[in-house]
C-alpha atoms as a PDB file:
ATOM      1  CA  UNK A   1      44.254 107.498  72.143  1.00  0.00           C
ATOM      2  CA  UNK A   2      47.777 106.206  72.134  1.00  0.00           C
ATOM      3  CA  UNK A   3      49.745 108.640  69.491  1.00  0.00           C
ATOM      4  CA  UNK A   4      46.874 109.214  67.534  1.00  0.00           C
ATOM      5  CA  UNK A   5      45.640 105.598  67.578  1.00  0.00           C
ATOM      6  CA  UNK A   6      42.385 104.738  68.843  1.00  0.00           C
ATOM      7  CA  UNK A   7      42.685 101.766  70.537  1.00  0.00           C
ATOM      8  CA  UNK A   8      39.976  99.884  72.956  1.00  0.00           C
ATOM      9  CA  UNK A   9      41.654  99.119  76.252  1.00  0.00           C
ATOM     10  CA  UNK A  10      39.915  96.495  78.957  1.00  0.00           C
ATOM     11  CA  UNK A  11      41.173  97.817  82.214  1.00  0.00           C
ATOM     12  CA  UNK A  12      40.068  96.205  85.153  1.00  0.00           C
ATOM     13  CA  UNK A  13      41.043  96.802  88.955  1.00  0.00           C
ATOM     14  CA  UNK A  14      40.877  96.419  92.684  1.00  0.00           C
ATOM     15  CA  UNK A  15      41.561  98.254  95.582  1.00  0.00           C
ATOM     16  CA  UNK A  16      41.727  98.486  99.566  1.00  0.00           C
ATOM     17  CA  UNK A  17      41.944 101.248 101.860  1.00  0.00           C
ATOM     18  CA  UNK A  18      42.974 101.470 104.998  1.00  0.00           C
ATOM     19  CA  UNK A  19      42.231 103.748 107.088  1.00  0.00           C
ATOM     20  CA  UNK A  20      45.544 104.480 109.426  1.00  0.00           C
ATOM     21  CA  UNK A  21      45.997 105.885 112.425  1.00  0.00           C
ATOM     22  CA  UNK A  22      45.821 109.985 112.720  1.00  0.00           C
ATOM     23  CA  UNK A  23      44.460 110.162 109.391  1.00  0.00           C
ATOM     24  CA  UNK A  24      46.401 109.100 107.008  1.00  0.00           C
ATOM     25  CA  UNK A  25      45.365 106.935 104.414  1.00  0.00           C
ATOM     26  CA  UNK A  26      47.266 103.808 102.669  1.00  0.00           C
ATOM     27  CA  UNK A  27      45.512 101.947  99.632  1.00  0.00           C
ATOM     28  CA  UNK A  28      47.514  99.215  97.686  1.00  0.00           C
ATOM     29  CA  UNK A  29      45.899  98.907  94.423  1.00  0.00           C
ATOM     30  CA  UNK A  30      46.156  96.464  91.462  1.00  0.00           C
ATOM     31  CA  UNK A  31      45.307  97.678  87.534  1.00  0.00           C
ATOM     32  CA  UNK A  32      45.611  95.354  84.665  1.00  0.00           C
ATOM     33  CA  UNK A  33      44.994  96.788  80.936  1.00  0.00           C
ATOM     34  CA  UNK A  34      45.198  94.457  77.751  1.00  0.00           C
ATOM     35  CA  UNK A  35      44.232  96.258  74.082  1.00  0.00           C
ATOM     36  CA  UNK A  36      41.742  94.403  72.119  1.00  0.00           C
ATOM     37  CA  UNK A  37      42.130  94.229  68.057  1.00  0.00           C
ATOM     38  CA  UNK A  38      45.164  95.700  68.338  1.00  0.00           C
ATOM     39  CA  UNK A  39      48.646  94.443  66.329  1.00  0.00           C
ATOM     40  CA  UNK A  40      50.299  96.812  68.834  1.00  0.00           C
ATOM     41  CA  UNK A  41      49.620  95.487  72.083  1.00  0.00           C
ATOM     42  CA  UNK A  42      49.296  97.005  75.423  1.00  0.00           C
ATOM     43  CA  UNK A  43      49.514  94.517  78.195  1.00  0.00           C
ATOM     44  CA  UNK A  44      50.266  96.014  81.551  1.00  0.00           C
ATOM     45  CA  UNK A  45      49.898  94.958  85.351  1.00  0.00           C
ATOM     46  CA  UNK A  46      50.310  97.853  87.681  1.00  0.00           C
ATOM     47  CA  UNK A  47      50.394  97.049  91.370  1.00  0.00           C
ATOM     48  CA  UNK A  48      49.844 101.230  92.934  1.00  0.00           C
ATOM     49  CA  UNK A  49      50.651 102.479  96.430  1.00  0.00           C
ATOM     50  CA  UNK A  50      48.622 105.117  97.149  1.00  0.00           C
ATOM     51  CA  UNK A  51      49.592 107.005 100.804  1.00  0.00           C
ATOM     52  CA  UNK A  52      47.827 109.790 101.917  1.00  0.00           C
ATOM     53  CA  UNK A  53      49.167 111.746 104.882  1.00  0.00           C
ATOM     54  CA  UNK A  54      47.297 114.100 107.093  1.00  0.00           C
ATOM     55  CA  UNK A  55      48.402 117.493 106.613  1.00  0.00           C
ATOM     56  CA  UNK A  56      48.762 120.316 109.280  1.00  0.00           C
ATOM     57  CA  UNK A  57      45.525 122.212 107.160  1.00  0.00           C
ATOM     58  CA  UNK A  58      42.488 119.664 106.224  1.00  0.00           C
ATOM     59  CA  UNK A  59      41.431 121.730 103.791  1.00  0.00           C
ATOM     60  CA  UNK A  60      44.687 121.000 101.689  1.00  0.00           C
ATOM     61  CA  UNK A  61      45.762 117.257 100.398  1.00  0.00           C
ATOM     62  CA  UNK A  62      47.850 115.083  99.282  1.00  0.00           C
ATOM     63  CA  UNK A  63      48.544 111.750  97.505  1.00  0.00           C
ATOM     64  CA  UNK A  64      51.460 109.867  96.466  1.00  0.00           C
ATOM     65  CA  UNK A  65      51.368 107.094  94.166  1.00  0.00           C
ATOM     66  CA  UNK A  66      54.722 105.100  93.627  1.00  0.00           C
ATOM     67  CA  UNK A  67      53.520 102.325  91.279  1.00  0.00           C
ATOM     68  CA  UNK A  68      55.267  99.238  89.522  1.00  0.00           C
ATOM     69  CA  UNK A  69      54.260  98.837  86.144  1.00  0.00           C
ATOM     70  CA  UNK A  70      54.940  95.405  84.180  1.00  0.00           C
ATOM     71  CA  UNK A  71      54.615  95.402  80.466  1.00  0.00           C
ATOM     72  CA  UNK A  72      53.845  91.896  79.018  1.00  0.00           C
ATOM     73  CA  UNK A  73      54.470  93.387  75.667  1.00  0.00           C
ATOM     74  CA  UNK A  74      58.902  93.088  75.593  1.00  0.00           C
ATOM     75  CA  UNK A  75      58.798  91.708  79.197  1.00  0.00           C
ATOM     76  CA  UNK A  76      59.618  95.239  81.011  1.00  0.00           C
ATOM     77  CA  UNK A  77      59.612  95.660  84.633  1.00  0.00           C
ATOM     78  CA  UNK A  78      60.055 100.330  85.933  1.00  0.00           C
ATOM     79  CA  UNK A  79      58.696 101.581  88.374  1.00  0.00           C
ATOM     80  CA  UNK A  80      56.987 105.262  88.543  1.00  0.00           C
ATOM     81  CA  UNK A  81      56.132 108.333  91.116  1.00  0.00           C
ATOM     82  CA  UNK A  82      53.336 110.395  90.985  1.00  0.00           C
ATOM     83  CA  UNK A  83      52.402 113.308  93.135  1.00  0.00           C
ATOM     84  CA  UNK A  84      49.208 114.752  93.449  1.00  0.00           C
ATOM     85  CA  UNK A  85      49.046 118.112  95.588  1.00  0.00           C
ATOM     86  CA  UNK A  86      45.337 120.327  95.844  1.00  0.00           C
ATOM     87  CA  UNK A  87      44.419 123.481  97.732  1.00  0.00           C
ATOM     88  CA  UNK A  88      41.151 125.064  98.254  1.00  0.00           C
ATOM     89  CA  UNK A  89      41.035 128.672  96.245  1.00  0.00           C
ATOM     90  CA  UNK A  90      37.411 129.594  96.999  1.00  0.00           C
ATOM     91  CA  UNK A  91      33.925 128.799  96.103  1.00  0.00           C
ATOM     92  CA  UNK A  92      32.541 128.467  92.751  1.00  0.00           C
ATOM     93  CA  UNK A  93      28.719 128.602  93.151  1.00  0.00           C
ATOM     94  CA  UNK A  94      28.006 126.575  95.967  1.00  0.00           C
ATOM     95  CA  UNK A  95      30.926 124.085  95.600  1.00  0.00           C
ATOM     96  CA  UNK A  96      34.552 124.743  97.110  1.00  0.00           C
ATOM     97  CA  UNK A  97      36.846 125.158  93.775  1.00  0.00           C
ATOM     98  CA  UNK A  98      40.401 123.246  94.231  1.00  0.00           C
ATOM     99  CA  UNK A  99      43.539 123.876  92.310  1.00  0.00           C
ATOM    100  CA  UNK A 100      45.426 120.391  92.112  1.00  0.00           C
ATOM    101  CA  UNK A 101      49.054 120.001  90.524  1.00  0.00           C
ATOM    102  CA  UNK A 102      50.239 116.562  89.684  1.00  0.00           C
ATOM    103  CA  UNK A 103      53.936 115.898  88.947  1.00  0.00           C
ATOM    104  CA  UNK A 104      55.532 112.153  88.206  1.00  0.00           C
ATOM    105  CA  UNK A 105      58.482 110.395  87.146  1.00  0.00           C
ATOM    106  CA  UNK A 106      59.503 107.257  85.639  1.00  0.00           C
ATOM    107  CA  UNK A 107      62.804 106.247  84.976  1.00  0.00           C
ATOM    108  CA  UNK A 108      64.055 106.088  81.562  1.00  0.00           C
ATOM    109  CA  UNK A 109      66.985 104.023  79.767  1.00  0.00           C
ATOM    110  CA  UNK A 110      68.777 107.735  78.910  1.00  0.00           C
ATOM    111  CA  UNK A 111      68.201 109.012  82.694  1.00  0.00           C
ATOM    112  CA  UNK A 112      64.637 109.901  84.336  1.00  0.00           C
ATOM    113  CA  UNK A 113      62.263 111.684  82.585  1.00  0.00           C
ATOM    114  CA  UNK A 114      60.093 114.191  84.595  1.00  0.00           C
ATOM    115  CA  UNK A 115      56.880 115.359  83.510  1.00  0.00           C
ATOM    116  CA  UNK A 116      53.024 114.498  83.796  1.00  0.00           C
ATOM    117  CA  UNK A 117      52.154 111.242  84.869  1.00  0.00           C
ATOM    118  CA  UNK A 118      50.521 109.713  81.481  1.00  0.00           C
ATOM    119  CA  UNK A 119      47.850 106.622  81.809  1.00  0.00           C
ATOM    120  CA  UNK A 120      49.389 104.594  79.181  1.00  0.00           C
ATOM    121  CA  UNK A 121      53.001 104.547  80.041  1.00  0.00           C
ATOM    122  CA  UNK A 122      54.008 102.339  77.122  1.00  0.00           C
ATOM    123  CA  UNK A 123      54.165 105.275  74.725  1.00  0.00           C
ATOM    124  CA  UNK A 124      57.170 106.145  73.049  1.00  0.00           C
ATOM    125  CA  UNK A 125      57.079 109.014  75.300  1.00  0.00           C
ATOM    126  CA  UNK A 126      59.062 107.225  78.093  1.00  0.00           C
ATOM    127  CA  UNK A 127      61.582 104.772  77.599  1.00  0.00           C
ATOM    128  CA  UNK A 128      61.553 102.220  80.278  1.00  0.00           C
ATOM    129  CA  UNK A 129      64.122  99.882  81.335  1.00  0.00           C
ATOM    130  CA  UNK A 130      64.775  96.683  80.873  1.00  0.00           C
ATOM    131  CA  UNK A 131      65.453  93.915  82.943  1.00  0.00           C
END
């Protein structure tokens, strides 16, 4: 749902990891979404950088996620950060329950905008620059 549209989105995807020294984790990724049947389009190419660094306790984690995010739709090049953070805070049945928090940005024309990290970053939430 984009406002309170439906819309059907093709997204397709690939990704590598690799596995770095003292366990940390790098995966460049590439996502491309086009709407289908759609007046209001929603083209978008997002090439992510994941990194995931080894933390002093295993059982916590981390991932950042600095992306670039073209939209076909008005020719718009921004750029975004996400951080994903997660702790263990006991067991719920015979699983280990985790507690993540996830903050991003992405700069705006009026000054950054901070907030959560939405999938479909063409929506008149954010306001992205133009080049």
């Amino acid at each position: 749902m984009d406002n309170g549209v439906k819309r059907a989105t093709l997204r397709a995807g690939a990704n590598y990891a690799l596995f770095l020294e003292e366990g940390r984790i790098f995966v460049p990724a590439i996502n491309h979404s086009q709407s289908i049947g759609d007046d209001n389009q929603i083209r978008e190419t997002v090439p992510h950088f994941y990194y995931v660094p080894k933390l002093p306790d295993p059982a916590q984690n981390m991932t950042n996620d600095p992306a670039a995010v073209k939209s076909w739709e008005g020719d718009r090049l921004y750029g975004s950060l996400a951080v994903t953070a997660g702790t263990p805070v006991g067991k719920a049945g015979d699983r280990l329950a985790q507690v993540y928090v996830k903050s991003g940005i992405l700069p705006a024309m009026n000054g950054p905008r901070i907030g959560p990290r939405r999938s479909d970053t063409t929506s008149s939430a954010f306001e992205p620059l133009t080049f």
